[in-house]
Protein backbone atom coordinates (compact mmCIF):
# COMPACT_ATOMS: atom_id res chain seq x y z
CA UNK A 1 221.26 200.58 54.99
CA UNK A 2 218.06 200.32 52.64
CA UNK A 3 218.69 200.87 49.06
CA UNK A 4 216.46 201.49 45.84
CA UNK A 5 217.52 201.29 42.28
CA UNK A 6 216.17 203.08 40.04
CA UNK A 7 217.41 202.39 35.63
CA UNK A 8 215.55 201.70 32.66
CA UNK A 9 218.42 199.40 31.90
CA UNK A 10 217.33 196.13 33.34
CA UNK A 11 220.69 194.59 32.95
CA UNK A 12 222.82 197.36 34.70
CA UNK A 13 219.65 196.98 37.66
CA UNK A 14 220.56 192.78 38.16
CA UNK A 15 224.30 194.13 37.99
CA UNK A 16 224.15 196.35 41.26
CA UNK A 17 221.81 194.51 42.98
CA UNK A 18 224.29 191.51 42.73
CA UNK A 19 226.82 193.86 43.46
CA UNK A 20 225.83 195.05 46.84
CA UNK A 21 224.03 191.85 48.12
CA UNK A 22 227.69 190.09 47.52
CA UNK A 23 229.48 192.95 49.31
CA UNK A 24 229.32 190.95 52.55
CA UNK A 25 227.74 194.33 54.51
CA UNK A 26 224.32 195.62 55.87
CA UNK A 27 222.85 196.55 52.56
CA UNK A 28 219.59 195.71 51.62
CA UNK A 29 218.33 196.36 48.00
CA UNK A 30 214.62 197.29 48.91
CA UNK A 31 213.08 197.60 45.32
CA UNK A 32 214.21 197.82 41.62
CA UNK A 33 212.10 200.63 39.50
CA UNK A 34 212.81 201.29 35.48
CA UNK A 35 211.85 205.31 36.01
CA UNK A 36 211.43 208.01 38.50
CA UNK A 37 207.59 208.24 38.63
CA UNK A 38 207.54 204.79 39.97
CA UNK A 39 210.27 205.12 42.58
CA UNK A 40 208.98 208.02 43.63
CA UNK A 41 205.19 205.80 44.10
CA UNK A 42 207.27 203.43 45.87
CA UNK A 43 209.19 206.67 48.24
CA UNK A 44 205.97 208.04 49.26
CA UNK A 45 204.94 204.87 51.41
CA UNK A 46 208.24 204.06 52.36
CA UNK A 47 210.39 206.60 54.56
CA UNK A 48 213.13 203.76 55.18
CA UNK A 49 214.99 204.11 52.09
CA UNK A 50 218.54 206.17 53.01
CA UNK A 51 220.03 205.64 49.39
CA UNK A 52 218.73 205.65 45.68
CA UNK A 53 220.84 204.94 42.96
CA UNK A 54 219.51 206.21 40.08
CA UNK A 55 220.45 206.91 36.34
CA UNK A 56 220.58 210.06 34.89
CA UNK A 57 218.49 210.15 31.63
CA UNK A 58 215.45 207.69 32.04
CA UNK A 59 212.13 207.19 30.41
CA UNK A 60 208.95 209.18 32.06
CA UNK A 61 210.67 210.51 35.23
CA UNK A 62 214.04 211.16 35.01
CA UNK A 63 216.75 210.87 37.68
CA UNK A 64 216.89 215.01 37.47
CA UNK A 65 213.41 215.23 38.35
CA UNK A 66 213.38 212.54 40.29
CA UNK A 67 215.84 214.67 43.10
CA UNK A 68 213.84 217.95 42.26
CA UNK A 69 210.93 216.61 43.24
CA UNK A 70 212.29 214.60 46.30
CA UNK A 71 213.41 217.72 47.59
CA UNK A 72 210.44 219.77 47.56
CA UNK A 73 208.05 216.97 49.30
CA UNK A 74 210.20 215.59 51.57
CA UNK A 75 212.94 217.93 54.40
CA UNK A 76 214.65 214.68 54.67
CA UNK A 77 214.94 212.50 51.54
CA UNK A 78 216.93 210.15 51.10
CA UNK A 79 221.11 210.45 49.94
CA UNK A 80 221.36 209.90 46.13
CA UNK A 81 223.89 208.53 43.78
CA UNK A 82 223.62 209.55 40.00
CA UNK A 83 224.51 207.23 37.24
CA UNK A 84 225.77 209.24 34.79
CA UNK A 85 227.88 208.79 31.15
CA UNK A 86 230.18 211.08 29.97
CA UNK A 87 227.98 213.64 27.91
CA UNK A 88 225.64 214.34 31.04
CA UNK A 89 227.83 216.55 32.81
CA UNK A 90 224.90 219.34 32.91
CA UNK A 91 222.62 216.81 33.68
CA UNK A 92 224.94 215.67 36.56
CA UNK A 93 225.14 219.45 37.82
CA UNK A 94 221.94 220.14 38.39
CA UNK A 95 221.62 217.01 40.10
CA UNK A 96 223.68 218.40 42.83
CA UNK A 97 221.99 221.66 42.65
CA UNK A 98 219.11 219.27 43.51
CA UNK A 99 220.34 217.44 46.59
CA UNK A 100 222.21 214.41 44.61
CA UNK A 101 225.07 213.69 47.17
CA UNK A 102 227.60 211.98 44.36
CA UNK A 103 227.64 210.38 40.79
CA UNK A 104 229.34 207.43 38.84
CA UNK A 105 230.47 207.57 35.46
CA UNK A 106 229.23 204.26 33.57
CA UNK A 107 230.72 201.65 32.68
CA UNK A 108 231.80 201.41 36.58
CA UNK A 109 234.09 198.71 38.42
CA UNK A 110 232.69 197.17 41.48
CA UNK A 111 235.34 198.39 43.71
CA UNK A 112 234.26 201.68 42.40
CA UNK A 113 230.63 200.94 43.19
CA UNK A 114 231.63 199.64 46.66
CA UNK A 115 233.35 202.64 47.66
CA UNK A 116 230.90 205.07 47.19
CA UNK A 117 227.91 203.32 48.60
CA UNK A 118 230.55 203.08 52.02
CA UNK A 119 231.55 206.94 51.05
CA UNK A 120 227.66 207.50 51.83
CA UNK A 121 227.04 205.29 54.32
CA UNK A 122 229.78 206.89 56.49
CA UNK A 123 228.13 210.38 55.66
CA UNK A 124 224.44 209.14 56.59
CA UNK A 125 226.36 207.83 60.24
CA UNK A 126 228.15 211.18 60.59
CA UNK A 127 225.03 213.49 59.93
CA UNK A 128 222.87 211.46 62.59
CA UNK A 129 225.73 212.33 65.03
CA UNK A 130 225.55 216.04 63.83
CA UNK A 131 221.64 215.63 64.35
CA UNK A 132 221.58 214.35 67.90
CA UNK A 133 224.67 216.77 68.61
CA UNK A 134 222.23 219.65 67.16
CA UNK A 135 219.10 218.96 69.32
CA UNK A 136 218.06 221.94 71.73
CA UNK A 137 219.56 223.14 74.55
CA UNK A 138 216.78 221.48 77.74
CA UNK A 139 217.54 217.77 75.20
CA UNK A 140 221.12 218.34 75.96
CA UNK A 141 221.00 219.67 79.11
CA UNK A 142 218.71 216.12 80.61
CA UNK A 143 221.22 213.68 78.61
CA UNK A 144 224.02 215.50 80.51
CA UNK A 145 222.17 215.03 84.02
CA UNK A 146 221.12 211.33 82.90
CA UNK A 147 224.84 210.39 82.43
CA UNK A 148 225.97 212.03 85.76
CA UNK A 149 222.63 210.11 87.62
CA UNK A 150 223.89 206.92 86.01
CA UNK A 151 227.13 206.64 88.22
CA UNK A 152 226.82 209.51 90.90
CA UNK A 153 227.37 208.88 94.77
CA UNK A 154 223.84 209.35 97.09
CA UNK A 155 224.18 213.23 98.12
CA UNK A 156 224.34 214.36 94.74
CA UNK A 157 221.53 212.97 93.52
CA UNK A 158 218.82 215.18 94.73
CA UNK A 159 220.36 217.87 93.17
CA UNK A 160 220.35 216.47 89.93
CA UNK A 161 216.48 215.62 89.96
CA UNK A 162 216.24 218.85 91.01
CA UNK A 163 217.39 220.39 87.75
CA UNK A 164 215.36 217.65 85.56
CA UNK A 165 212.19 218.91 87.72
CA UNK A 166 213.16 222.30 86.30
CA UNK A 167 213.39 220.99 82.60
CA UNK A 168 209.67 220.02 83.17
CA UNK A 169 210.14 216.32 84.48
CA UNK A 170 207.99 215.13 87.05
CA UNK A 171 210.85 213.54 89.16
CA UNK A 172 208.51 213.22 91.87
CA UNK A 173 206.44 210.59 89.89
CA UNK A 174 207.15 207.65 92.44
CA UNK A 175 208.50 204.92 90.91
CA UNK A 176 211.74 204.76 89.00
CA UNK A 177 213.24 201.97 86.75
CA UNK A 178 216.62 202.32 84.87
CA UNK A 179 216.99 200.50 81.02
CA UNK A 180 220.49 199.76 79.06
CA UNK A 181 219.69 199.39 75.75
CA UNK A 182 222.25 197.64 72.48
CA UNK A 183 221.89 197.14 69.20
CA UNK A 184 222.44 193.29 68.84
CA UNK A 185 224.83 192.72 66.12
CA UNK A 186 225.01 188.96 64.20
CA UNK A 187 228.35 187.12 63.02
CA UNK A 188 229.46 188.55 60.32
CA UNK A 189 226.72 191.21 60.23
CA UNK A 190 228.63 193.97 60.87
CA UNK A 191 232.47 194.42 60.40
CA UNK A 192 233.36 198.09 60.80
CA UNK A 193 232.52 200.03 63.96
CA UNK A 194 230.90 202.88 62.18
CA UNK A 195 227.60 199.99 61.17
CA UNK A 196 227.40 199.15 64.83
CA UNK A 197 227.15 203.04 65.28
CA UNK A 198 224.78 203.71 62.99
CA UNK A 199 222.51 200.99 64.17
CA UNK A 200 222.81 202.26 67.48
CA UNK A 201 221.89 206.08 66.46
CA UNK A 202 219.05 204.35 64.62
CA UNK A 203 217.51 203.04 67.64
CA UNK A 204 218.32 205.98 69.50
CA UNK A 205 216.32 208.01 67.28
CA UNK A 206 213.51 205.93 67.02
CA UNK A 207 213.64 206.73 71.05
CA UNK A 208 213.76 210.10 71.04
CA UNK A 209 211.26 210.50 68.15
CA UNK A 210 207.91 208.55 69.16
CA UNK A 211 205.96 209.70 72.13
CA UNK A 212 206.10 207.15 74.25
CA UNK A 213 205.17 209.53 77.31
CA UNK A 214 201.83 209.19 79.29
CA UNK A 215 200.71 211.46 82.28
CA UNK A 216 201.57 208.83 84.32
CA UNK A 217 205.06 208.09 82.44
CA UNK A 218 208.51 210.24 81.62
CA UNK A 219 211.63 209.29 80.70
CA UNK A 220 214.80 210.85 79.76
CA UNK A 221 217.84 208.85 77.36
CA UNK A 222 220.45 209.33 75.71
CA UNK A 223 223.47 207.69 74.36
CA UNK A 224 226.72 206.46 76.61
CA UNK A 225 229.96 204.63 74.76
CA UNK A 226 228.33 201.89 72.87
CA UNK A 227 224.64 202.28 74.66
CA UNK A 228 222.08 204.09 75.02
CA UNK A 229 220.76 204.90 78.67
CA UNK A 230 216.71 205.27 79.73
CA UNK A 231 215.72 207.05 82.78
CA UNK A 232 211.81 206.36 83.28
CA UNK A 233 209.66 207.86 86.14
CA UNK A 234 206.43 206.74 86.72
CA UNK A 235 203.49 206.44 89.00
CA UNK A 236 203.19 202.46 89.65
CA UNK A 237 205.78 199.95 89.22
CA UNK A 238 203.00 198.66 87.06
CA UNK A 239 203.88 201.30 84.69
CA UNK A 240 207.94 201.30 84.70
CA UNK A 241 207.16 197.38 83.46
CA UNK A 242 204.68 198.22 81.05
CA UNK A 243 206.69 201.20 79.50
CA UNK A 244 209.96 198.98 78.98
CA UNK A 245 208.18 196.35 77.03
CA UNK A 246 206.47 199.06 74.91
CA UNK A 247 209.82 200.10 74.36
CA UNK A 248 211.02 197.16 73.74
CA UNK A 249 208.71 195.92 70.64
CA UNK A 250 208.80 199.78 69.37
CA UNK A 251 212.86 198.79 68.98
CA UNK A 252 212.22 195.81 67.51
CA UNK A 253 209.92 196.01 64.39
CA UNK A 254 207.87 193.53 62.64
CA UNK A 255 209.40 190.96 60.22
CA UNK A 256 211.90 192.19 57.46
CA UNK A 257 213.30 195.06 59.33
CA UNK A 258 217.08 194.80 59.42
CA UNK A 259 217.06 195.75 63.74
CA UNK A 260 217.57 193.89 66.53
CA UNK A 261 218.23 195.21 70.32
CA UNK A 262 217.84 194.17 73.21
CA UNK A 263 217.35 195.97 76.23
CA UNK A 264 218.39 195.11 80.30
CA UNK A 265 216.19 196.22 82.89
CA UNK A 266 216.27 197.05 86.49
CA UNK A 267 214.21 196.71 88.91
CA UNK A 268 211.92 199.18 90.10
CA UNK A 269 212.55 201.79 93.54
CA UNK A 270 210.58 204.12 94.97
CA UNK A 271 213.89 205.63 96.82
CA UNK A 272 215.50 208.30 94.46
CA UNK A 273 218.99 207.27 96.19
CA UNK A 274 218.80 204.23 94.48
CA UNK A 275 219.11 205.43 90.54
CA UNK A 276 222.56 204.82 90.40
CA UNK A 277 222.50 200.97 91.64
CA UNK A 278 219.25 200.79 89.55
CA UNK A 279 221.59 202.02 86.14
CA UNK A 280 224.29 199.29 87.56
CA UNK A 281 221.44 196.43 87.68
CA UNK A 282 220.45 197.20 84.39
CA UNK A 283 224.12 197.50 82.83
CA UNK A 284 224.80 193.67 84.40
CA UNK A 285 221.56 192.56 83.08
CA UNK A 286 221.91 193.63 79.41
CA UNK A 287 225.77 191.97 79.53
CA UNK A 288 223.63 188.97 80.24
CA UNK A 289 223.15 188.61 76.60
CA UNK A 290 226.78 187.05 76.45
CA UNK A 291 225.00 183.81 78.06
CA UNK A 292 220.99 184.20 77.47
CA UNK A 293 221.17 185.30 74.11
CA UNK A 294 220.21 188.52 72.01
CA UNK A 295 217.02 190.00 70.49
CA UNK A 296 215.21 189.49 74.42
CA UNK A 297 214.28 191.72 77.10
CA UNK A 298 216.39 190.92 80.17
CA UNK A 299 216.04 191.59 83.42
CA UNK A 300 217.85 192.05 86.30
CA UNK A 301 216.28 189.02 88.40
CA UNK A 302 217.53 186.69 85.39
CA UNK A 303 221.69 187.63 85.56
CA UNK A 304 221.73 188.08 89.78
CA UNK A 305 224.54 186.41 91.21
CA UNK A 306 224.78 183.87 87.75
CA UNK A 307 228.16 185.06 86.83
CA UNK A 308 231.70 185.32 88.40
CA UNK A 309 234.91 187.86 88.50
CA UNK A 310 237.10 184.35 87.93
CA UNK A 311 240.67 184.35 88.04
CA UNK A 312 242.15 182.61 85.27
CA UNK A 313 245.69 182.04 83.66
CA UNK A 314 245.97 182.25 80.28
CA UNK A 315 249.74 181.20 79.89
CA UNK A 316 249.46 177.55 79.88
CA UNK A 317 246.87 176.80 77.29
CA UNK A 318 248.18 179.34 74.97
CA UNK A 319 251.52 177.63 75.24
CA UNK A 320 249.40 174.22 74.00
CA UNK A 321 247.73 176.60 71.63
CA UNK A 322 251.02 178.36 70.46
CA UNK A 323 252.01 174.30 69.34
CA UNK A 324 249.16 173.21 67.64
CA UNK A 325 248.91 176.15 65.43
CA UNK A 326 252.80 176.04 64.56
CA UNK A 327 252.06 172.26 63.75
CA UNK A 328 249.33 173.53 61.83
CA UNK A 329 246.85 170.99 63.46
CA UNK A 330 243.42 172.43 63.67
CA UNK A 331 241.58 169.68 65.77
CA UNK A 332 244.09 169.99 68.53
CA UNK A 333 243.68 173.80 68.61
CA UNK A 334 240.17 174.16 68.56
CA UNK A 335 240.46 171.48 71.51
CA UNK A 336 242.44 173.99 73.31
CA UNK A 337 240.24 177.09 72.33
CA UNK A 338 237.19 174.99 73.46
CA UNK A 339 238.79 173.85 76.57
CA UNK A 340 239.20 177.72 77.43
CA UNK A 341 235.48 178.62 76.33
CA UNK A 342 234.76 175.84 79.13
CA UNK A 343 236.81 176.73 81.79
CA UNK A 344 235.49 180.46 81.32
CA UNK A 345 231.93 179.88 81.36
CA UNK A 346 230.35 182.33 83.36
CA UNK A 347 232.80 184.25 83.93
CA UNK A 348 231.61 188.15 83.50
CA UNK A 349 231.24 188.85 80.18
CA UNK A 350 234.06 192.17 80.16
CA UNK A 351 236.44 189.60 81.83
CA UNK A 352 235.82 186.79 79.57
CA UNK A 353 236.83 189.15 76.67
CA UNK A 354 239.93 190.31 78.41
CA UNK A 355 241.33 187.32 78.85
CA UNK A 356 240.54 185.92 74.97
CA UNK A 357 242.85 189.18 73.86
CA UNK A 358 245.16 188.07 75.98
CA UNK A 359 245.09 184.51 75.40
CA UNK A 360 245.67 185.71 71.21
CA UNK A 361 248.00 187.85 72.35
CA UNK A 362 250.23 185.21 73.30
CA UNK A 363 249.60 183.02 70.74
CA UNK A 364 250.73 185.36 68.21
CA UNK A 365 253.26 185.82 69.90
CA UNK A 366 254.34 182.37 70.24
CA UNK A 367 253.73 181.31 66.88
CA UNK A 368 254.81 184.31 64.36
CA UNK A 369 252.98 182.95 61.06
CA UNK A 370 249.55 182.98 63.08
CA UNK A 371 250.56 186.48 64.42
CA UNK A 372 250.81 187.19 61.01
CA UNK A 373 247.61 186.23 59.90
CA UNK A 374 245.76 187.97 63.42
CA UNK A 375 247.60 191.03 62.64
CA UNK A 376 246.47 190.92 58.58
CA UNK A 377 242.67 190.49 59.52
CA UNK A 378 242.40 193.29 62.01
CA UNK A 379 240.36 195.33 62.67
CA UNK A 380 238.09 192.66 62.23
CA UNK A 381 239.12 190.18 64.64
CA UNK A 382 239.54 192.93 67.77
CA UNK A 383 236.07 194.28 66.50
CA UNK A 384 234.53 190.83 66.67
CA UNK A 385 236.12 189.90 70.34
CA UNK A 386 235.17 193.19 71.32
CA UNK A 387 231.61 193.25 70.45
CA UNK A 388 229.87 190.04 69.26
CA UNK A 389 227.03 189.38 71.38
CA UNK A 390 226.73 185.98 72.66
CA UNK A 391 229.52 183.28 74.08
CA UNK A 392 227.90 181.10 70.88
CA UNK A 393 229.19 183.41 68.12
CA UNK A 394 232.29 184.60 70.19
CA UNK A 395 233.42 180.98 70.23
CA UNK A 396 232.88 180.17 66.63
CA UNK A 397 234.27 183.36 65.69
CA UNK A 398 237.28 182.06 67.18
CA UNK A 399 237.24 178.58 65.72
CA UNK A 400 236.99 180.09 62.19
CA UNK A 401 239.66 182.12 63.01
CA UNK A 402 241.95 179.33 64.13
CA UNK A 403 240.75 177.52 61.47
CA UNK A 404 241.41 180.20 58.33
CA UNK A 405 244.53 181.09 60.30
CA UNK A 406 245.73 177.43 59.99
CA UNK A 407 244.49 177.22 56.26
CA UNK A 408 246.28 180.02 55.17
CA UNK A 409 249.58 178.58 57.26
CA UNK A 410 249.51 175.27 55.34
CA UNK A 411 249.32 177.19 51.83
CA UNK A 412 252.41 179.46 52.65
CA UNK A 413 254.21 176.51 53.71
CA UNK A 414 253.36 174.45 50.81
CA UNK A 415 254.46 177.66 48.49
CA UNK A 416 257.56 178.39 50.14
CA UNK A 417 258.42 174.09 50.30
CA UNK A 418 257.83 174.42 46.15
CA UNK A 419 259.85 177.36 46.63
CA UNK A 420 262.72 175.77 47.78
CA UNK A 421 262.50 172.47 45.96
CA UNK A 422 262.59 174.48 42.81
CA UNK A 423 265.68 176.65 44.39
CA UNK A 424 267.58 173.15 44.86
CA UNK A 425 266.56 172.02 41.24
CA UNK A 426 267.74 175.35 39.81
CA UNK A 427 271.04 174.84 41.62
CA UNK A 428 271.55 171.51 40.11
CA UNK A 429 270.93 172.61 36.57
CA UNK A 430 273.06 175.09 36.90
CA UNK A 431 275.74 173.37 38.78
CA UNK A 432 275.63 169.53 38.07
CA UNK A 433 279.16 169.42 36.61
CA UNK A 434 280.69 170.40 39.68
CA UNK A 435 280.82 168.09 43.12
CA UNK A 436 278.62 168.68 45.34
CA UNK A 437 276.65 167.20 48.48
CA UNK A 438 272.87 166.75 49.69
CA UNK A 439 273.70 168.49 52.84
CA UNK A 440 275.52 171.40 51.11
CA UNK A 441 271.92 171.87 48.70
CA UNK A 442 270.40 171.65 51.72
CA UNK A 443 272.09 174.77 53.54
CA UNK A 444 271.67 176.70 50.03
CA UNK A 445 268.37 176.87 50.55
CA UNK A 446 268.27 177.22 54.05
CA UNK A 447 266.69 173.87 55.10
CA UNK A 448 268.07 171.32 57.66
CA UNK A 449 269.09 168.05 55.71
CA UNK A 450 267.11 165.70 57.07
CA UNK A 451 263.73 168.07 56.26
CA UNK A 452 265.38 168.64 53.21
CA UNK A 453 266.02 165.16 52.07
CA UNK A 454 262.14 164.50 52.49
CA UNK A 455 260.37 167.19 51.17
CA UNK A 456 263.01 166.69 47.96
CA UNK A 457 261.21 163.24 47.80
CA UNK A 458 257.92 164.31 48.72
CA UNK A 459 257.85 167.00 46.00
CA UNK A 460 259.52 165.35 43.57
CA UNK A 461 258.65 161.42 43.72
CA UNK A 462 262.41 160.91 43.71
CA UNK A 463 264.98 161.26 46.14
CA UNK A 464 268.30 163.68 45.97
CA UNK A 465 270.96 160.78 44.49
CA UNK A 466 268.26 159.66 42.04
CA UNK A 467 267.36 163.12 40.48
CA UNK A 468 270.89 163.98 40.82
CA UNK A 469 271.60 161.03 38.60
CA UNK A 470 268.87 161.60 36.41
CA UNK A 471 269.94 165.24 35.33
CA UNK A 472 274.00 164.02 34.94
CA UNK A 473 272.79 161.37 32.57
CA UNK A 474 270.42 163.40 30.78
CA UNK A 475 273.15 165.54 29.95
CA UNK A 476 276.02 162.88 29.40
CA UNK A 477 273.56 161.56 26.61
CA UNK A 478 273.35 165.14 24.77
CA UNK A 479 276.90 165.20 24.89
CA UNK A 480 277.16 161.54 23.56
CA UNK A 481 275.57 162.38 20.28
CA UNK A 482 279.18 165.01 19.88
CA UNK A 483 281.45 162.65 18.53
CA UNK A 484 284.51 165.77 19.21
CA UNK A 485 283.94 165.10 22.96
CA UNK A 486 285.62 162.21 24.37
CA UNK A 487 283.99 159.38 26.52
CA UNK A 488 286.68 160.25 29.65
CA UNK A 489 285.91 164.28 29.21
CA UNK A 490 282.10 163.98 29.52
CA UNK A 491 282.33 162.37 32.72
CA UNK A 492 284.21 165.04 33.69
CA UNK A 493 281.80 167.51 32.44
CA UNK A 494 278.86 165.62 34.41
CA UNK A 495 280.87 166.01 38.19
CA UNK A 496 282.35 162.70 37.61
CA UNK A 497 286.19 162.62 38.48
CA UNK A 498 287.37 159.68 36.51
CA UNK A 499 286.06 157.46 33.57
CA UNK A 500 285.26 154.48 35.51
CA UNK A 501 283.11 156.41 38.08
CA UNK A 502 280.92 158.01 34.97
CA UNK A 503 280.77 154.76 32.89
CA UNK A 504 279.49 152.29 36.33
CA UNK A 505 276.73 155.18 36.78
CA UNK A 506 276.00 155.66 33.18
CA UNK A 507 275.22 151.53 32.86
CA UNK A 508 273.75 151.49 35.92
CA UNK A 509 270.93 154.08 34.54
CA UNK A 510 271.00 153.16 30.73
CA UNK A 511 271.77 149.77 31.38
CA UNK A 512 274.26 150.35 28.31
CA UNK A 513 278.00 151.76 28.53
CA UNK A 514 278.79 155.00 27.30
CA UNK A 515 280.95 153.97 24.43
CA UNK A 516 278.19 151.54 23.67
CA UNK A 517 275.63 154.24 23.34
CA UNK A 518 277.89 156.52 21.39
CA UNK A 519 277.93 153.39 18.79
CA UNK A 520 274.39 153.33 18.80
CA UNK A 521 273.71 156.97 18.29
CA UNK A 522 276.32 156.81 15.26
């Protein structure tokens, strides 16, 4: 989404800008004005720009006029966003009156900024739906027939060619070719399905809006799940090849435009009967993106007979898988998750996908804490296996995955470790008068001994006996310093049962006896 920003306040300008190009999303700040009458210089060349943000009360041109005027040149201006304080409530009013779409009080959090630029990205998406839903009756009518033609059996073909001829399409042109068309999608670019969507309906419109027709071209598209579908008839196969690489640079603009498609192409037929296998040529050569790349023309030639429907069991290595990432070693599970990317090379793409979920699937399963994780990043992580492009950014999408995953693993398990340690230290505090063993600490806070009795030293530099001897003596020399307390009782009152027990343990850390100490203190 292109975005202008329009405030005489320079500092609130450097504020949003930063703002949105940190938001991690397909924003792009496109210029930075200090009034109306030069945004509105900058709108007249530029028809790209779907949002302005723009303050209320400016210098010149304000952001009131600013919308008025938008609105009388222009039937489809672009969505604005009024900054506004809290004494421009009429100002703010007429705004909307004027075609302003929503407003922000100032001073404003970025979360708050954030969620309104989505708010209107989600309402640009929804309105190009309503548009293409809204086109006339023959437009609606062809898309229908194209969808049917795409996967209909031989004798019903003829009679839907028949009702395009009657829309005006010269069916009998001679030549036929049938183009898939995506919108490519980087990692990371996009992270919500309704982006992909609205890239898609860009392109889509972009198709349906330049005439691309000759007298000796026609085609017919429209879109189909997460595609968009081209019909083209011609009168050379000449033509069907020249017409798809038109198509295929009008799609993909010059430098600095935020689009990138890329299109799979059949061959060409002069046989009518063949427009359904020509659509299925065309579908196998645009999945060959998974392999060849995106941002490319592709054609059907290039993907023939280069993949396979592989059978492949997924239980094994995510059993190795489900281990490493419990043992929270990285190196051993991206060995496994590569080992997989090798084994499934060229396998067809829709398969390949398939049996990544599943492979996950298990893994989670297998190993709850990484489940965790999986389950807290969705709908992310199914979006990303679902539709980034290439096997390149699938696989290290799932190697930062794995490796994130594993990060966040060690940091929970180092928290709840300090956790417990300071559980068990807690315990001793409160109970160090009274007898008590390692292994009995050790089942307070839930830990098997052994475990327990090193991560005590780990996290603590000391092991159990020694701390527990530290904290007894600390406290037998407090009580020392009471001359009302006898030697014999403050044994007892550090968990030591008799008076030669207490004094061996006492010298043996104070290299001193406790009556000896006592004399010292006093």
């Amino acid at each position: 989404m292109n975005i202008l920003l329009v405030d005489d306040d320079e500092v609130i300008r450097m504020g949003m800008k930063k703002l949105i190009e940190k938001a991690g999303r397909d924003w792009k700040v496109c210029g930075e004005f200090s009034d109306g009458a030069m945004a509105l210089d900058y709108l007249e060349s530029h028809s790209d720009i779907d949002l302005l943000i723009c303050d209320v009360r400016m210098p010149i041109m304000d952001g009131l006029a600013l919308t008025q005027t938008l609105r009388e040149k222009k039937s489809e201006s672009p969505k604005v966003i009024m900054l506004s304080g809290y004494n421009d409530f009429e100002y703010v009013r007429s705004a909307f009156m004027n075609g302003a779409c929503d407003y922000i009080l100032k001073p404003f959090k970025k979360d708050e900024l954030i969620a309104l630029i989505e708010k209107v990205e989600l309402q640009i998406s929804d309105e190009a739906k309503t548009r293409l839903k809204k086109a006339d009756n023959t437009e609606f009518i062809a898309t229908e027939i194209l969808r049917k033609l795409s996967s209909c059996s031989g004798e019903e073909i003829s009679g839907h060619l028949e009702r395009l001829k009657g829309l005006g399409i010269n069916t009998e042109a001679g030549f036929f070719m049938a183009l898939r068309i995506v919108a490519d999608q980087y990692y990371r670019q996009f992270s919500k399905e309704s982006q992909y969507t609205k890239a898609l309906m860009d392109c889509f419109e972009t198709i349906t809006s330049k005439d691309l027709e000759t007298k000796d071209v026609q085609y017919i598209s429209c879109t189909f799940g997460k595609e968009i579908l081209v019909l083209v008839f011609a009168t050379s196969r000449e033509k069907t090849d020249s017409f798809s690489k038109d198509l295929f640079v009008e799609l993909n603009p010059d430098e600095g435009k935020d689009r990138s498609i890329t299109m799979g192409i059949s061959s060409t037929s002069e046989n009518s009967e063949d427009i359904p296998k020509l659509f299925e040529e065309a579908k196998k050569a645009v999945m060959g993106r998974f392999y060849l790349g995106q941002h490319r023309l592709i054609r059907a030639f290039e993907v023939e007979d280069k993949t396979l429907e592989l059978k492949y069991d997924v239980n094994p290595s995510a059993e190795k898988l489900s281990h490493h990432v419990t043992l929270c070693d990285y190196m051993g599970a991206k060995q496994v998750m590569d080992s997989v990317f090798l084994d499934l090379s060229y396998c067809s793409e829709d398969l390949f996908r398939q049996y990544i979920k599943r492979l996950l699937e298990i893994t989670c399963a297998g190993a709850p804490a990484f489940g965790s994780f999986v389950s807290a990043n969705e709908p992310e992580t199914g979006f990303c296996i679902e539709y980034l492009n290439t096997y390149r950014e699938l696989k290290t999408f799932m190697s930062s995955l794995l490796k994130n995953a594993i990060d966040y693993m060690m940091r929970e398990k180092e928290q709840k470790s300090e956790r417990r340690i300071e559980m068990a230290k807690d315990y001793i505090a409160r109970h160090y008068s009274e007898p008590f063993t390692l292994t009995e600490i050790a089942e307070y806070v839930e830990l098997n001994a052994s475990y327990f009795s090193n991560l005590f030293k780990t996290e603590t530099g000391m092991n159990f006996s020694e701390y527990l001897l530290n904290v007894r003596m600390d406290k037998a020399k407090e009580l020392l310093k009471d001359p009302k307390i006898r030697i014999y009782e403050i044994g007892q009152l550090v968990g030591y049962e008799d008076a030669v027990s207490f004094g061996r343990a006492f010298k043996k850390k104070w290299g001193i006896s406790p009556k000896e100490y006592r004399n010292l203190v006093y």
